[in-house]
Protein backbone atom coordinates (compact mmCIF):
# COMPACT_ATOMS: atom_id res chain seq x y z
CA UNK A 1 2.59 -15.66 15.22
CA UNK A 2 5.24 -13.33 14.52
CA UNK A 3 5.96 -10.52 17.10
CA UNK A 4 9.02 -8.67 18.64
CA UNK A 5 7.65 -6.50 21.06
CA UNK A 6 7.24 -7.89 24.29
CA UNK A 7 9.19 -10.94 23.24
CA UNK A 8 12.77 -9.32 22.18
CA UNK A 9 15.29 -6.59 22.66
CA UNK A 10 16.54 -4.58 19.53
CA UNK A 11 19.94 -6.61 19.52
CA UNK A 12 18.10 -9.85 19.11
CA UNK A 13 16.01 -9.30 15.89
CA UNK A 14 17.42 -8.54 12.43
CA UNK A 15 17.10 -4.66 12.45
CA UNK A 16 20.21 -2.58 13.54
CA UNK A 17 19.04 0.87 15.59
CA UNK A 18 19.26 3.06 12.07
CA UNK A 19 16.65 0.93 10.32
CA UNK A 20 14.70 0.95 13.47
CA UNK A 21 14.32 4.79 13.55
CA UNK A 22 13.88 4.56 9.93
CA UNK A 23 10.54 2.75 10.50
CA UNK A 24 9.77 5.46 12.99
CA UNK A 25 10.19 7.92 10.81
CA UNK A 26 8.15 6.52 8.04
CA UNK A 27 5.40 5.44 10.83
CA UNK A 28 5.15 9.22 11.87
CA UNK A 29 5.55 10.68 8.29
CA UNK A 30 2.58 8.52 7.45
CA UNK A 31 0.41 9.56 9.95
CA UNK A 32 1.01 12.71 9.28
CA UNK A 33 -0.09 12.85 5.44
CA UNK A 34 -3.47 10.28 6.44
CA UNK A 35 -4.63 13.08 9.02
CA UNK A 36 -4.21 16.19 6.37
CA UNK A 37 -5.42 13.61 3.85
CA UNK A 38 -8.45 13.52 6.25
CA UNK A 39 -8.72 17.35 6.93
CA UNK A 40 -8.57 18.26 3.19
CA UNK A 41 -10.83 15.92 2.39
CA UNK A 42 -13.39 17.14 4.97
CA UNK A 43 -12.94 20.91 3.52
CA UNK A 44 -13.48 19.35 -0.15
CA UNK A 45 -10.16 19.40 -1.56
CA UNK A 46 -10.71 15.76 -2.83
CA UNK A 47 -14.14 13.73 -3.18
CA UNK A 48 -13.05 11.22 -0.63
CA UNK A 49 -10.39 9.56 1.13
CA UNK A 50 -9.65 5.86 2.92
CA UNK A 51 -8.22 6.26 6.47
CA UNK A 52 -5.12 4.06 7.38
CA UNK A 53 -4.68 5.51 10.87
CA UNK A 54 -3.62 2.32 12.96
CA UNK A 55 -2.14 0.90 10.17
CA UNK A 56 1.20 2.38 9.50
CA UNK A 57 3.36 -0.08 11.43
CA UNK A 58 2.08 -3.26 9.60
CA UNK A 59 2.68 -1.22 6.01
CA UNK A 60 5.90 0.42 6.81
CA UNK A 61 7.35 -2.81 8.09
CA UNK A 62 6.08 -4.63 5.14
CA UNK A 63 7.72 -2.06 2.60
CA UNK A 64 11.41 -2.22 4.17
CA UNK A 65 11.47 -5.84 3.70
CA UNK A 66 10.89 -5.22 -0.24
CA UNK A 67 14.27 -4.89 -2.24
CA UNK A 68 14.21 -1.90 -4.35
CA UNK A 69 13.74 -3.71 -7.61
CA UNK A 70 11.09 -5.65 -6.30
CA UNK A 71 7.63 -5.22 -7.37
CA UNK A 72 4.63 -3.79 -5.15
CA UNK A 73 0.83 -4.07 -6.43
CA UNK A 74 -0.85 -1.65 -3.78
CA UNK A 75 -4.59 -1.03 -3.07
CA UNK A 76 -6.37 1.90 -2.04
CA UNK A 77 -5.71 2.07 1.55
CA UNK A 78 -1.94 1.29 1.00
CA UNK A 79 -0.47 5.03 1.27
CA UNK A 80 2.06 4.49 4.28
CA UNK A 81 3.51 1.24 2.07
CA UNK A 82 4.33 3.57 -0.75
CA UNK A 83 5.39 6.68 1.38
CA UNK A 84 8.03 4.10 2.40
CA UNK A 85 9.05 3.11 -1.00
CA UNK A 86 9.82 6.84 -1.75
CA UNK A 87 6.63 7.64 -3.66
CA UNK A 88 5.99 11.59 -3.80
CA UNK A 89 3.38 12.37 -1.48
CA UNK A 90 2.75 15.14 -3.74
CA UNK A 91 2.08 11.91 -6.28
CA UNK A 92 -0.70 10.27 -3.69
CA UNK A 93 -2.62 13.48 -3.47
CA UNK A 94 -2.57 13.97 -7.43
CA UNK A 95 -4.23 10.37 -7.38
CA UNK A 96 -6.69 11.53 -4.87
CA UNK A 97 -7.73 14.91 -6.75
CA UNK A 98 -8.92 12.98 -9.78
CA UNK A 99 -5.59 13.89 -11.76
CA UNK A 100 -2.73 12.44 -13.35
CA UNK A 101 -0.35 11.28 -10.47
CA UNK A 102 2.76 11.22 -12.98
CA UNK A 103 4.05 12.11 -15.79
CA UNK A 104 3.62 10.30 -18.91
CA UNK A 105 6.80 8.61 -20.10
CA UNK A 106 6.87 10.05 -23.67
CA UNK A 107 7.51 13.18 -21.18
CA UNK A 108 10.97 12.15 -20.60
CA UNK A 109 11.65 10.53 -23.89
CA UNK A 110 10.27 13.80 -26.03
CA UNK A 111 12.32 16.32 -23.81
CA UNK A 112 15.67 14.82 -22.49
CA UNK A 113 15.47 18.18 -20.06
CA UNK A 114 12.49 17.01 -18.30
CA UNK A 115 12.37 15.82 -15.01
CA UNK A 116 12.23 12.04 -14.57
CA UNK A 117 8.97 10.76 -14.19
CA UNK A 118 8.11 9.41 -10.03
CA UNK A 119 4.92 7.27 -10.35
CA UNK A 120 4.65 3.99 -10.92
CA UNK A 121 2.80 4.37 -14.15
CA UNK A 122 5.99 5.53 -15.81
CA UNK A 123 7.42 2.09 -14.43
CA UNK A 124 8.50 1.01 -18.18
CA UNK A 125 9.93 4.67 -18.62
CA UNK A 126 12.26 4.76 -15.41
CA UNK A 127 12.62 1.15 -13.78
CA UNK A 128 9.91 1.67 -11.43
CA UNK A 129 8.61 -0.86 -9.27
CA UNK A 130 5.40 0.30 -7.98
CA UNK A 131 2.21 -0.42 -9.97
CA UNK A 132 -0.57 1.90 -9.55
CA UNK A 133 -2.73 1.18 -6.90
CA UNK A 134 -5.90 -0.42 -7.48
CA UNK A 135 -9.66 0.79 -6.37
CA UNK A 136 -11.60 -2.14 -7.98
CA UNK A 137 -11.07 -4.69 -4.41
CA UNK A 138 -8.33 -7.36 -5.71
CA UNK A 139 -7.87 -6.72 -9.15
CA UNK A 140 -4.01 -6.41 -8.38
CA UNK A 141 -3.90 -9.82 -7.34
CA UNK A 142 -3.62 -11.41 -10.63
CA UNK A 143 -1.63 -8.44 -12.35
CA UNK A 144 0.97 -9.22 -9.52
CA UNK A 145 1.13 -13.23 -9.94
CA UNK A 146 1.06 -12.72 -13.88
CA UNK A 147 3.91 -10.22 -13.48
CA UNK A 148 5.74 -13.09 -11.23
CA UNK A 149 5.14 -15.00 -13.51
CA UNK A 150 6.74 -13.47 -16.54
CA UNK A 151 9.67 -12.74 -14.12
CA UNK A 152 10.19 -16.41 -13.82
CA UNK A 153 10.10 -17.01 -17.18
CA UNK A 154 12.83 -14.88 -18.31
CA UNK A 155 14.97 -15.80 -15.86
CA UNK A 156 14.41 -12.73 -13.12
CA UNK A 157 14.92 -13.29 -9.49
CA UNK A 158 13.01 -10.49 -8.27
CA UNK A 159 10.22 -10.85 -6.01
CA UNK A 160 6.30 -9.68 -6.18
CA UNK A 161 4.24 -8.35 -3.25
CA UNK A 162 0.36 -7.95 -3.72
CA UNK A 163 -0.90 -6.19 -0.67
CA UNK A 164 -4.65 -5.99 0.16
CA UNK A 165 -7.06 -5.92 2.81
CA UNK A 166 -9.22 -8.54 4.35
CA UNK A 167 -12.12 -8.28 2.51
CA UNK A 168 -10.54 -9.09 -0.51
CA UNK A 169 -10.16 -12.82 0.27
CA UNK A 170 -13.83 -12.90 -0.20
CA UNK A 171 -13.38 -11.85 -4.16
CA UNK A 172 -12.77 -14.58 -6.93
CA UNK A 173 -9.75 -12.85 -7.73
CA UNK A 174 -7.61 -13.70 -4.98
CA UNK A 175 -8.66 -17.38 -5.03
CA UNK A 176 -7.56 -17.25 -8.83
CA UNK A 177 -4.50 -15.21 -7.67
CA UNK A 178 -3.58 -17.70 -4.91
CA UNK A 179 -4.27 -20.75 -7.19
CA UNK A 180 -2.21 -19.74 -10.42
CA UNK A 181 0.44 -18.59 -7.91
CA UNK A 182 0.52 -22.05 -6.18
CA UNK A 183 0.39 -24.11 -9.41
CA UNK A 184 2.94 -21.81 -11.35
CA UNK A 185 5.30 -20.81 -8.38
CA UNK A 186 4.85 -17.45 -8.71
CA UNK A 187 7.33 -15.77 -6.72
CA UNK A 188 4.75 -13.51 -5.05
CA UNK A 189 4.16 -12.85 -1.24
CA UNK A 190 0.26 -12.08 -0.75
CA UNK A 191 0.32 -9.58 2.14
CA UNK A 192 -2.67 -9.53 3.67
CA UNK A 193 -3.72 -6.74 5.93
CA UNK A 194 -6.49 -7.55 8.28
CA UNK A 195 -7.72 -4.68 10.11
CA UNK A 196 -10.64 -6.01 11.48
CA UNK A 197 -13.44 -5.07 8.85
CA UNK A 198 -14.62 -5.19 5.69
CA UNK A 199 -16.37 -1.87 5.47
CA UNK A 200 -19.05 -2.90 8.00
CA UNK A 201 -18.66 -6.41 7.82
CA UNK A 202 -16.25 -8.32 10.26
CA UNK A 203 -13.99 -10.93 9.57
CA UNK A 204 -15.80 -13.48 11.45
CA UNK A 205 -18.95 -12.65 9.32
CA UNK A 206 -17.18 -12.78 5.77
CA UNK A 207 -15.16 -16.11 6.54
CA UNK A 208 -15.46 -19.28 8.35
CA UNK A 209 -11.45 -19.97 8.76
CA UNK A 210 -9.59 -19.83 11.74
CA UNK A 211 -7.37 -17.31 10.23
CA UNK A 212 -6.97 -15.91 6.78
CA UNK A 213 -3.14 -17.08 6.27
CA UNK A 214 -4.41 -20.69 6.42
CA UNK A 215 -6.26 -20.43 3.01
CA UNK A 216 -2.73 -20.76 1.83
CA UNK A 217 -2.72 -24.24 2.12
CA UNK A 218 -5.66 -25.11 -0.46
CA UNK A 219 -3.54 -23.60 -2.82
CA UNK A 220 -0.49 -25.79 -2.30
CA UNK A 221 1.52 -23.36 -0.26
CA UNK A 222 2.84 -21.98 3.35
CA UNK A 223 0.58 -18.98 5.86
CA UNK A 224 1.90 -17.04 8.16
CA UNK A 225 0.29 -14.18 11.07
CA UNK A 226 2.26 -11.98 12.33
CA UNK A 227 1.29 -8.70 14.85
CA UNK A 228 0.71 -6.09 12.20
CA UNK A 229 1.32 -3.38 14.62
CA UNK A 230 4.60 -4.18 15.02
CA UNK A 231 6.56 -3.42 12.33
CA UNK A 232 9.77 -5.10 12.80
CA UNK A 233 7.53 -8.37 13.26
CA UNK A 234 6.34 -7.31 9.65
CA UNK A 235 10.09 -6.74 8.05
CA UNK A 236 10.79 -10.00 9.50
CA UNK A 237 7.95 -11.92 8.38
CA UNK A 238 7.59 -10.28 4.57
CA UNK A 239 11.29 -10.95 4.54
CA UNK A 240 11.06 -14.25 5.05
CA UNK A 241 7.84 -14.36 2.49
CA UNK A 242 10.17 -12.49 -0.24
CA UNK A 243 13.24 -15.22 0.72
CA UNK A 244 10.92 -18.17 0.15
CA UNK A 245 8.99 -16.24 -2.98
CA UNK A 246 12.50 -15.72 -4.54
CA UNK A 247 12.74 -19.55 -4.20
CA UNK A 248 9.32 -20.84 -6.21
CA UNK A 249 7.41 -21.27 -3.02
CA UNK A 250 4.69 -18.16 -2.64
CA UNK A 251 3.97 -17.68 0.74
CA UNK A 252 0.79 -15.73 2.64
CA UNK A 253 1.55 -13.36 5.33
CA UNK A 254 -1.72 -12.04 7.46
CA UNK A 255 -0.94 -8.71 9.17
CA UNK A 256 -3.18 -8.74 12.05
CA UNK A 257 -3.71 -4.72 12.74
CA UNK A 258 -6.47 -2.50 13.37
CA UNK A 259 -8.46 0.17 11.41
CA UNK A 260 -8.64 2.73 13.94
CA UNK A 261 -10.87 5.22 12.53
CA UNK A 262 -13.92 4.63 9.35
CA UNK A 263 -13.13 3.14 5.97
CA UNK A 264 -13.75 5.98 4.09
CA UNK A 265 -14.58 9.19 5.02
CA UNK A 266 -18.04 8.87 3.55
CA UNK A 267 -18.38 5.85 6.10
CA UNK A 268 -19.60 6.32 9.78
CA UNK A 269 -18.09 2.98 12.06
CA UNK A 270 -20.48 3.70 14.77
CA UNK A 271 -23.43 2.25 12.57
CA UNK A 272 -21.88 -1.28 12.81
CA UNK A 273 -19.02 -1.41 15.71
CA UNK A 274 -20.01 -2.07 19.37
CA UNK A 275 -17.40 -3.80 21.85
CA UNK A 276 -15.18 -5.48 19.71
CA UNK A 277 -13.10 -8.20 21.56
CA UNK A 278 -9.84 -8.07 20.36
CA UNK A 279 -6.29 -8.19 22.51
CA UNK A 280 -4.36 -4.88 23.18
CA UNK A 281 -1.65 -5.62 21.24
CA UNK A 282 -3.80 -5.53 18.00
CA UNK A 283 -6.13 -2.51 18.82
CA UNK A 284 -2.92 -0.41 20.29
CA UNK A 285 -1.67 2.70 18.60
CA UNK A 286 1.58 1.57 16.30
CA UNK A 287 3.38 5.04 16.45
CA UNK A 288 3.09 4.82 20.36
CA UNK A 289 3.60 1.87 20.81
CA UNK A 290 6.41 1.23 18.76
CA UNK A 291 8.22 4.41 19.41
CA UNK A 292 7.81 3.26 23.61
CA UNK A 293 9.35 0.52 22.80
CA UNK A 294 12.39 1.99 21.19
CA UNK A 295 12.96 4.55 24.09
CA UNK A 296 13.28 1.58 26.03
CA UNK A 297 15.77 0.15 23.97
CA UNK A 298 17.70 3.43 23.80
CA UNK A 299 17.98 3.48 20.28
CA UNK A 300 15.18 6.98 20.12
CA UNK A 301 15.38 9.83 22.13
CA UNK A 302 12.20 11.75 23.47
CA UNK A 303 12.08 14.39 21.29
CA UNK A 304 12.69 12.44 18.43
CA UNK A 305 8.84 12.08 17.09
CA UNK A 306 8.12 15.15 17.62
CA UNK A 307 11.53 16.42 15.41
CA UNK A 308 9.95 13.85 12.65
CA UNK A 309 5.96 14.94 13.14
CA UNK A 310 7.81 18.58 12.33
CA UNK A 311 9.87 17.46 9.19
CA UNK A 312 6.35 15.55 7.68
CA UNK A 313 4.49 18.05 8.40
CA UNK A 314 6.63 20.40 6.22
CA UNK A 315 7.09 17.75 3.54
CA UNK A 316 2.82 17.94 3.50
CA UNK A 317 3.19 21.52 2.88
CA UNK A 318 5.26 21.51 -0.37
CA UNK A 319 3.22 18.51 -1.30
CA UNK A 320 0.22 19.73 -1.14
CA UNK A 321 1.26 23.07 -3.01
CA UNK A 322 2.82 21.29 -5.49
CA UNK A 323 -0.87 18.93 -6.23
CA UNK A 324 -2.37 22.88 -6.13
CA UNK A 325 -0.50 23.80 -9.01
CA UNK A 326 -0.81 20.69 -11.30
CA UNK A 327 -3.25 22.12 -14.22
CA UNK A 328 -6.76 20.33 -14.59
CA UNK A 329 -6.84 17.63 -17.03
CA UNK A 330 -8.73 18.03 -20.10
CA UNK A 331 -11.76 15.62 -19.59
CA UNK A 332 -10.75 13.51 -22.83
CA UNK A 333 -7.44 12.48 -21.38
CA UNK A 334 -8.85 10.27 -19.19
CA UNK A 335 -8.27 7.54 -22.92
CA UNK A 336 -4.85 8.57 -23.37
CA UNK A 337 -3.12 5.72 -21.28
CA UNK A 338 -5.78 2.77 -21.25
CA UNK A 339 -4.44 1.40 -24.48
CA UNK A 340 -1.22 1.02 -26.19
CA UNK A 341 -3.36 1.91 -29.55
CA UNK A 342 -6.79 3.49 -29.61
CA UNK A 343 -9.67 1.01 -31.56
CA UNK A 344 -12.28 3.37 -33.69
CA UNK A 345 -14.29 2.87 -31.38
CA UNK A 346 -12.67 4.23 -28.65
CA UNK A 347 -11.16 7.21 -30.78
CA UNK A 348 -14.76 8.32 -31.42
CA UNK A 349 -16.02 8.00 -27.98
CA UNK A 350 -12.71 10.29 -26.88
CA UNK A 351 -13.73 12.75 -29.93
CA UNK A 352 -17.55 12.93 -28.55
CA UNK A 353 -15.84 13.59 -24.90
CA UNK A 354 -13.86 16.59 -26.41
CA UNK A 355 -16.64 17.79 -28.37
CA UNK A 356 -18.96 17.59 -25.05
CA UNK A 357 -16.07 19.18 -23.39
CA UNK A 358 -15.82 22.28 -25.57
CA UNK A 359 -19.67 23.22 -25.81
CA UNK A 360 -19.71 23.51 -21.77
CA UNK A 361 -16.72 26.32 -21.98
């Protein structure tokens, strides 16, 4: 098990005390856009939203380690990982209200004026290397090892990172995923983030392992744990994961953290959790915790979340102005980017949409 709190000072891990407050920073700036995530939602700015409160430390952590031209296949829930790539938050809430969370590449090649596109669906466009996260639970598995894959066969040393919650080892996509990745050598790092639950379902209930990181081994390659709510544990452990990755040897890290609040905010946790048995460390708030532990080691003054809570929360301002002003889609450009080429098919279907479309005006 991985951990640095309680175990280590600041001086004997592999963070300096600027990349420590960075994590702070992101930690705080990410709990700052999932609680007005949560508010908007509740006044019906969006249809729904999936919590990450408790979270952030095991994601931010887990993003740092990442090189910038290394690949990240996010899920739903994975916010606070891509806050800390340098996604727009502005981008996150466009996903959320149903609309177009970037601009399409012909944008920039049509109008050399035009602002670069940020979102990871204008990857090909700009060099990006986030993929668009994934609702459908583990679908980015095998986009990520098939990406490493390609990599490795062109001769690219980068580094894939497929991150995804616990219930997705129960989906025949991540034991394809795992398998092609262990007989291939996909440089890919599976990071795992077990909070606890699967919806309403508990680990223990969905899986008769010990642990989730020691499926690795049916698939020919190394698990690891590591105490998801500390994020310097995390850097340390996906960094090792991306090291070994880079090398042919795919490696599974399971972030042991804890959903603190529902798993969606249609969901209500009180239905299915009673006394749940788990150690402090895990069900512990990250920000607190983590930012204690870096007043201790001098490297954060007391006033120091609070001066970041008041940046974020500013940030959230222009970013949720700026998802206010993005026009409406038309309802027909939902075909526009699923294929490089439309079939006839498909071009009639998007022709009866339109159609539909213009009778309701």
């Amino acid at each position: 098990m991985h951990r640095v709190i309680g175990e280590r000072s600041l001086t004997e891990t592999s963070v300096d005390s600027d990349l420590a407050r960075a994590f702070l920073r992101d930690i705080v700036r990410a709990r700052v856009f999932d609680q007005r995530a949560v508010a908007l939602q509740r006044r019906g700015w969006m249809s729904g939203y999936p919590p990450y409160e408790g979270q952030e430390g095991s994601q931010v952590g887990a993003a740092y380690a990442l090189d910038d031209d290394d690949w990240l296949f996010p899920t739903y829930r994975s916010n606070a990982m891509q806050l800390a790539r340098d996604r727009p938050p502005a981008d996150l809430l466009r996903f959320r209200r149903g609309y177009s969370e970037f601009e399409p590449p012909e944008a920039v090649a049509d109008d050399p004026t035009a602002e670069e596109p940020s979102g990871p669906g204008a990857a090909a466009a700009r060099g990006g290397t986030t993929f668009t996260q994934a609702t459908p639970i583990a679908t980015q598995l095998p986009h990520a090892v098939g990406a490493g894959m390609a990599a490795d066969h062109l001769g690219d040393d980068r580094a894939f990172c497929a991150y995804f919650g616990d219930g997705a080892t129960s989906e025949g996509d991540f034991h394809e995923a795992m398998n092609f990745a262990g007989v291939f050598d996909a440089p890919v790092v599976f990071f795992c983030e077990n909070n606890g639950w699967a919806i309403s379902m508990n680990t223990g209930g969905q899986t008769a392992s010990d642990t989730l990181a020691q499926k690795a081994r049916a698939y020919g390659f190394e698990g690891a744990r590591v105490d998801g709510n500390d994020p310097i544990a995390v850097y340390e452990a996906v960094s090792e994961g991306l090291e070994s990755a880079r090398s042919g040897e795919p490696v599974l890290v399971e972030s042991l953290t804890y959903r603190q609040g529902a798993h969606s905010t249609s969901d209500d946790p009180s239905r299915y959790r009673g006394d749940e048995d788990l150690p402090e460390w895990r069900t512990a708030d990250p920000l607190e915790r983590y930012a204690d532990y870096l007043r201790e080691e001098g490297a954060v003054d007391e006033s120091f979340v609070a001066d970041a809570r008041e940046a974020a929360n500013a940030e959230l301002d222009e970013a949720v102005a700026a998802a206010e002003e993005t026009p409406e889609p038309d309802s027909d450009e939902v075909f526009d980017y699923a294929y490089a080429s439309l079939s006839p098919r498909v071009v009639s279907q998007r022709e009866a949409v339109a159609e539909r479309s213009r009778q309701s005006e």
